[in-house]
Protein backbone atom coordinates (compact mmCIF):
# COMPACT_ATOMS: atom_id res chain seq x y z
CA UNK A 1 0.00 0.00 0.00
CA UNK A 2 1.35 3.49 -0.84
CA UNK A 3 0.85 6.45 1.21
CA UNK A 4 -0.56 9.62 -1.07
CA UNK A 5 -0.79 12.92 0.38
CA UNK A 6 -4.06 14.84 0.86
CA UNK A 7 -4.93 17.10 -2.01
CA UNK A 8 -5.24 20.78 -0.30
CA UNK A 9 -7.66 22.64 -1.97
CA UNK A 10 -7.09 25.77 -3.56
CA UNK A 11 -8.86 28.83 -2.51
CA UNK A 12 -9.64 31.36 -4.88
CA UNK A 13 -9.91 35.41 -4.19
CA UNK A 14 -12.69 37.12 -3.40
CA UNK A 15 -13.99 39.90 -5.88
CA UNK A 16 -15.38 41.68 -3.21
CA UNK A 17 -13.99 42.92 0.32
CA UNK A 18 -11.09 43.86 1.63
CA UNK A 19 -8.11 43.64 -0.56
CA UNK A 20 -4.59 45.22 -0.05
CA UNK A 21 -4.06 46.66 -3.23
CA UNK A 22 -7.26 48.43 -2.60
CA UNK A 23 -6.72 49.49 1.50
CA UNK A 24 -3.67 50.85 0.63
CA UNK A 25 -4.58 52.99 -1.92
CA UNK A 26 -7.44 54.53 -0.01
CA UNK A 27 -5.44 54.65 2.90
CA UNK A 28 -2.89 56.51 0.62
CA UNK A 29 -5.82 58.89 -0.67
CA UNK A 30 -7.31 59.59 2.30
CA UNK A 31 -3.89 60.65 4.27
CA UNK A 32 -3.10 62.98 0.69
CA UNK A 33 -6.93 64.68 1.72
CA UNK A 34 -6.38 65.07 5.36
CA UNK A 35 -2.86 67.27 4.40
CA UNK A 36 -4.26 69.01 1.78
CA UNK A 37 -7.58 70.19 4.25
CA UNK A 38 -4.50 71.23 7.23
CA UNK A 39 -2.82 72.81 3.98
CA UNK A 40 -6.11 74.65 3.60
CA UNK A 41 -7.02 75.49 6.98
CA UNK A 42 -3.07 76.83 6.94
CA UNK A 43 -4.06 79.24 4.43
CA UNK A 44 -7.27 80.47 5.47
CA UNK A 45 -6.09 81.10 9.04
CA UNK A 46 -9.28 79.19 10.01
CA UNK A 47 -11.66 75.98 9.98
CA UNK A 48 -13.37 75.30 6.44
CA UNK A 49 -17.04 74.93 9.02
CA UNK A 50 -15.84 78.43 10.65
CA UNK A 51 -17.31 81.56 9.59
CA UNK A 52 -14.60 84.18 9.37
């Protein structure tokens, strides 16, 4: 009698969810918009929601 090994099955991606291609670039975009609203604020002298 020969020994075989158990097939492991292969898993396939997701199309939907979380992927890390995807979290970084959001991650990426989202830190560019935070600077660019303190870049703002900067330059105004004030809060975007704050009536001069």
């Amino acid at each position: 009698m020969t020994a075989t090994a158990t097939p492991v099955p292969q898993r396939r991606l997701p199309r939907f969810g979380f992927h890390t291609h995807n979290e970084r670039l959001h991650g990426r975009l989202a830190m560019l918009g935070f600077m660019a609203l303190l870049g703002v604020e900067w330059f105004l002298g004030h809060g975007l929601l704050v009536t001069p």
